[in-house]
Structures are given as structure tokens and as C-alpha cells.
N, C-alpha and C. Protein backbone atom coordinates (compact mmCIF):
# COMPACT_ATOMS: atom_id res chain seq x y z
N UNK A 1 -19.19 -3.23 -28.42
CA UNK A 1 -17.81 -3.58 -28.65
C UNK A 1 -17.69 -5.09 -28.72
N UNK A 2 -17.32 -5.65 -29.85
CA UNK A 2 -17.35 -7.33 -30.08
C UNK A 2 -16.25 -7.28 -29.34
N UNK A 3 -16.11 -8.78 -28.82
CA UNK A 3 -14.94 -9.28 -28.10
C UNK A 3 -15.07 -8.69 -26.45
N UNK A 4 -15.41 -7.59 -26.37
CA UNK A 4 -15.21 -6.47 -25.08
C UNK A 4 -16.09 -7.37 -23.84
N UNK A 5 -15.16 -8.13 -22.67
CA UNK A 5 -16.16 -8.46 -21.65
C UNK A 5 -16.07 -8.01 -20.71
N UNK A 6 -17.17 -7.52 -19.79
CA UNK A 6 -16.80 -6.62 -18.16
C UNK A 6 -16.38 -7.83 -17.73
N UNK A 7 -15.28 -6.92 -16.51
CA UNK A 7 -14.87 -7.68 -15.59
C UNK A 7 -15.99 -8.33 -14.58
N UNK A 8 -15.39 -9.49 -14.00
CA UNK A 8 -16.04 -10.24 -13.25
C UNK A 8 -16.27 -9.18 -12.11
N UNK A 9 -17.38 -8.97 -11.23
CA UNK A 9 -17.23 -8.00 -10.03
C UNK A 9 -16.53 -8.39 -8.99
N UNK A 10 -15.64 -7.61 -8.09
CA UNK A 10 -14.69 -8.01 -6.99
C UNK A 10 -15.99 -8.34 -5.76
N UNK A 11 -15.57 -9.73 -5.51
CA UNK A 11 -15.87 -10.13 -4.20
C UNK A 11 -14.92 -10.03 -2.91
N UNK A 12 -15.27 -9.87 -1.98
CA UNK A 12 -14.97 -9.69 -0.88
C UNK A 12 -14.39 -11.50 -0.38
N UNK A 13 -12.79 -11.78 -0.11
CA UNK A 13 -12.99 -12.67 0.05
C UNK A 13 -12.75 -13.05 1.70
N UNK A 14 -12.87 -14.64 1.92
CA UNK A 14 -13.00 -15.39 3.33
C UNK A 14 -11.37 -14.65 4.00
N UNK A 15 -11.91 -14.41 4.83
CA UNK A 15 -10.50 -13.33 5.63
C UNK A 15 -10.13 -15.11 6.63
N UNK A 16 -8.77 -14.85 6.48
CA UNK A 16 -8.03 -15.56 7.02
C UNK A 16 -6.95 -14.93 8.31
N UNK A 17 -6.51 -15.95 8.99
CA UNK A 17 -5.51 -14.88 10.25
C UNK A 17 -4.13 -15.48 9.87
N UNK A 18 -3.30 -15.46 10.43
CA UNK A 18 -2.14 -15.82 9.88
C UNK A 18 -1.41 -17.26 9.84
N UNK A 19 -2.17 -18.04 11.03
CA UNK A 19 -2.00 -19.76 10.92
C UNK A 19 -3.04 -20.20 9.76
N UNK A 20 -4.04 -19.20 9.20
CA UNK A 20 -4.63 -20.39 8.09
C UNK A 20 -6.20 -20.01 8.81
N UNK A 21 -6.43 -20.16 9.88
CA UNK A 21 -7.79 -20.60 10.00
C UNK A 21 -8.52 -19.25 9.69
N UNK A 22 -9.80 -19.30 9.61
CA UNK A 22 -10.54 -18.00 8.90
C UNK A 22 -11.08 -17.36 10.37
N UNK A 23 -11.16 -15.95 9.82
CA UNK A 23 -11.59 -15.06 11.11
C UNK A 23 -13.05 -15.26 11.09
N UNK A 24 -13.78 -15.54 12.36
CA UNK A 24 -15.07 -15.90 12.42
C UNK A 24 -15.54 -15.05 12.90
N UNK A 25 -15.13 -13.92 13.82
CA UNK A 25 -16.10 -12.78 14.48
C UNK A 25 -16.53 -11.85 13.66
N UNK A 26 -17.89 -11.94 13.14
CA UNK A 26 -18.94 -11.06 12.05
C UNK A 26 -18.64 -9.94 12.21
N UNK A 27 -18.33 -9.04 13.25
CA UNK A 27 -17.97 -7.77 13.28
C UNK A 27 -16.63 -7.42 12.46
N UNK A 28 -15.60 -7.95 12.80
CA UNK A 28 -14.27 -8.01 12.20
C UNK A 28 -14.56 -8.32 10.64
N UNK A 29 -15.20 -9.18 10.19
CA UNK A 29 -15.53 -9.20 9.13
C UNK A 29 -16.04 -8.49 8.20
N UNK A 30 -16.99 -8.02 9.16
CA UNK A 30 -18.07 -6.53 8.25
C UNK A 30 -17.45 -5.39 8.11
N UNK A 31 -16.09 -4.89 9.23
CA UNK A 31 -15.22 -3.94 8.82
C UNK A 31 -14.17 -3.98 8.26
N UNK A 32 -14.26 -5.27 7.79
CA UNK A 32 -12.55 -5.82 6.85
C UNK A 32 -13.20 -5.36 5.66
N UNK A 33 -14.74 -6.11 5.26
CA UNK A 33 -15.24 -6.17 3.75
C UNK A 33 -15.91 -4.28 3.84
N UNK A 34 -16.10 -3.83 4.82
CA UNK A 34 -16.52 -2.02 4.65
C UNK A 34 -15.09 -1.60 4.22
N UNK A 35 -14.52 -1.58 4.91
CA UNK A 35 -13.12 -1.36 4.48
C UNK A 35 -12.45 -0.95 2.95
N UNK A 36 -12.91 -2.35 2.69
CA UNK A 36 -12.07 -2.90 1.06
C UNK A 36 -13.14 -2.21 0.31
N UNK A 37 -14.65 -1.93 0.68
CA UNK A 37 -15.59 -1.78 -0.45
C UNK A 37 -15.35 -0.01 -0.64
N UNK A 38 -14.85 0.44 0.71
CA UNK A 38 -14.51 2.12 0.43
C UNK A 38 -13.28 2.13 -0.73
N UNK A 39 -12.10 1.20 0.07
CA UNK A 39 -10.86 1.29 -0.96
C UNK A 39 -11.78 1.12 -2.52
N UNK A 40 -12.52 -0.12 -3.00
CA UNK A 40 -12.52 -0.48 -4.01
C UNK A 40 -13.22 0.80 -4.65
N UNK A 41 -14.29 1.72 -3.88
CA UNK A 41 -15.03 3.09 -4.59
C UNK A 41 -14.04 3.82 -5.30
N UNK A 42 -12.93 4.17 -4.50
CA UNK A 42 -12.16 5.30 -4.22
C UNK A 42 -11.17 5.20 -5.34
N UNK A 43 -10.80 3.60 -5.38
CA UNK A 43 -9.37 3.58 -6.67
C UNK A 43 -10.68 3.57 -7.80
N UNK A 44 -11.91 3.51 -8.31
CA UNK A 44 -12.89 3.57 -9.37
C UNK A 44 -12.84 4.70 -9.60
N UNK A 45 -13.11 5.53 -8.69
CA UNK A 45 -13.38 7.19 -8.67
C UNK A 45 -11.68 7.47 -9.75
N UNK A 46 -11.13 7.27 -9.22
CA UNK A 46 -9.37 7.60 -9.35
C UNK A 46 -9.03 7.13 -11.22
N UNK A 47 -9.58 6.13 -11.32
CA UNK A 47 -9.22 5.19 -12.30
C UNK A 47 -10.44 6.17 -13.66
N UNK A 48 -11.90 6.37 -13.29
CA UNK A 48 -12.60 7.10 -13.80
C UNK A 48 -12.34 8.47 -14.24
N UNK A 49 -12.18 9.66 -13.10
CA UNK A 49 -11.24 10.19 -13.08
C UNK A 49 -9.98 11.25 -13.98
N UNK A 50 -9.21 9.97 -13.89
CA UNK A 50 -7.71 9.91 -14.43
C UNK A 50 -8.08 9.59 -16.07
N UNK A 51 -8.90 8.63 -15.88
CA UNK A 51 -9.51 8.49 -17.87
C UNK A 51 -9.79 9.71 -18.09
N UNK A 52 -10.63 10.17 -17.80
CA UNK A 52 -11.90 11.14 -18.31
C UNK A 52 -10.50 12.34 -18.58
N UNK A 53 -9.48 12.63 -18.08
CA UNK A 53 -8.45 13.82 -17.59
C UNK A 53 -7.48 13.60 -18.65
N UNK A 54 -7.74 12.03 -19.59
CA UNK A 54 -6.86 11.96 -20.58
C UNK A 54 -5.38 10.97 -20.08
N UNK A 55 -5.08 10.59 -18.67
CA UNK A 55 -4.27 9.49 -18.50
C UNK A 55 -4.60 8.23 -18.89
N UNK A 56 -3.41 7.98 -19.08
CA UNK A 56 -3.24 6.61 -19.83
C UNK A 56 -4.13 5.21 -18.38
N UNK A 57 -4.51 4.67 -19.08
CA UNK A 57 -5.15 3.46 -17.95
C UNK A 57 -4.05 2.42 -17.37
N UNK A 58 -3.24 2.49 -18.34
CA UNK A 58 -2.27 1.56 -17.51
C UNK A 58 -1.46 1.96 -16.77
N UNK A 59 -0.86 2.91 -17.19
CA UNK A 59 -0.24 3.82 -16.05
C UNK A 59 -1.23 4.15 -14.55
N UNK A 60 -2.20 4.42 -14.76
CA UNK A 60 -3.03 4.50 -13.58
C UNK A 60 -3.16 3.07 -12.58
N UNK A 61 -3.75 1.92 -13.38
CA UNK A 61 -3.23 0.98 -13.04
C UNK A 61 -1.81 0.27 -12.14
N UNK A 62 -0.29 0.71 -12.57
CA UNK A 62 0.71 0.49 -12.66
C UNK A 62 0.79 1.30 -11.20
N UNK A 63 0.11 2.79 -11.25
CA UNK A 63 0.28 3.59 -10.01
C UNK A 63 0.10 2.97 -8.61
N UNK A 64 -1.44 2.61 -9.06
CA UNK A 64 -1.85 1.94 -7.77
C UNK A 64 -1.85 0.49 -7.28
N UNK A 65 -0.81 -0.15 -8.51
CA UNK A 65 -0.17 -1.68 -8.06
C UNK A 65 0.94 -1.19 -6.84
N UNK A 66 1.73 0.31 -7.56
CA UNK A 66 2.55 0.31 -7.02
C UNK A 66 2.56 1.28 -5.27
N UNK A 67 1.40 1.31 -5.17
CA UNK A 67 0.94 1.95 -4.05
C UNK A 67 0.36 0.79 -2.74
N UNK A 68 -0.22 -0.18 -3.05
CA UNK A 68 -0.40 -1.27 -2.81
C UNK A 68 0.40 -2.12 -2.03
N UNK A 69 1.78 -1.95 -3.14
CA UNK A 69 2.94 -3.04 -2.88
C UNK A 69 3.86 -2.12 -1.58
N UNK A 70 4.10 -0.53 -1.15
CA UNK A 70 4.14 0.00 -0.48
C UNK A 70 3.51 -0.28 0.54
N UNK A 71 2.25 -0.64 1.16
CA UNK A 71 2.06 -0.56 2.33
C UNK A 71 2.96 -0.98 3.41
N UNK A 72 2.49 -0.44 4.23
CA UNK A 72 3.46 -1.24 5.49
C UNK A 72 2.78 -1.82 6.69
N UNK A 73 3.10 -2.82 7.31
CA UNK A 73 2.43 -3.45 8.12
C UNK A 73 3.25 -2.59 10.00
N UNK A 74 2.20 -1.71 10.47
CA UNK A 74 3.06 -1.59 11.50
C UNK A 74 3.26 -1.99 12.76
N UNK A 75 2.61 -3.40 12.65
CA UNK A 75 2.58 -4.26 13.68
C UNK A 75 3.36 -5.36 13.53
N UNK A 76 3.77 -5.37 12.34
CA UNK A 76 4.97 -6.87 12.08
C UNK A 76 6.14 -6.92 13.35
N UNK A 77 5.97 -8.22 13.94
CA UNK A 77 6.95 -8.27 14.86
C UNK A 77 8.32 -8.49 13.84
N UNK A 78 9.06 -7.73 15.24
CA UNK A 78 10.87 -7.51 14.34
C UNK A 78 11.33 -8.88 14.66
């Protein structure tokens, strides 16, 4: 496919806490980036999937922006 470039691959990025400074305990880290690397399988699987089933990609896309933007934090102080 001329023109056609893969995406760059998702990196895992420097986890930060909420004043700014970055979280340094390697454990916390290794289950932030296990974490994200299950999410990142799971919306592939979904996105793969949903093609192969004949949905539109952007709509699939659009789904899980809008699933995303839903979360809820349930520790936010009131």
C-alpha cells in the first residue's frame, strides 16, 4: 500500500503523581505499564475483531474514546 505507514508502537510512558514528580517505586511501575499493556491487547483484540465482523473502524475507535473519557476516578477527593 503506497503512502500506508504503521503506526508508531505505544510506549509505556514516565508515570507521574499528581504534584509533577515521577513515581519511582519499580513495583508500582511494572503494574501501571502490566496494566496498560493488558488494556492495550484487549482494545487490539476488540478493534481486530470488530473489523473482521464488518464494523466500521472509526466507529470502533469513537467507541472506545468514548469509554475512556467515562472512567471514573473513585478516589477523587470531594
Amino acid at each position: 500500500m503506497a503512502g500506508h505507514q504503521r503506526p508508531k508502537p505505544f510506549t509505556a510512558p514516565v508515570w507521574h503523581q499528581p504534584d509533577g514528580s515521577p513515581v519511582s517505586c519499580v513495583e508500582k511501575i511494572k503494574v501501571l505499564n502490566q496494566n496498560l499493556t493488558e488494556l492495550q491487547q484487549m482494545a487490539q483484540d476488540l478493534v481486530e475483531d470488530a473489523v473482521l465482523m464488518g464494523c466500521d473502524e472509526a466507529q470502533i475507535r469513537a467507541v472506545l474514546d468514548q469509554m475512556i473519557t467515562s472512567l471514573q476516578n473513585p478516589y477523587r477527593k470531594s
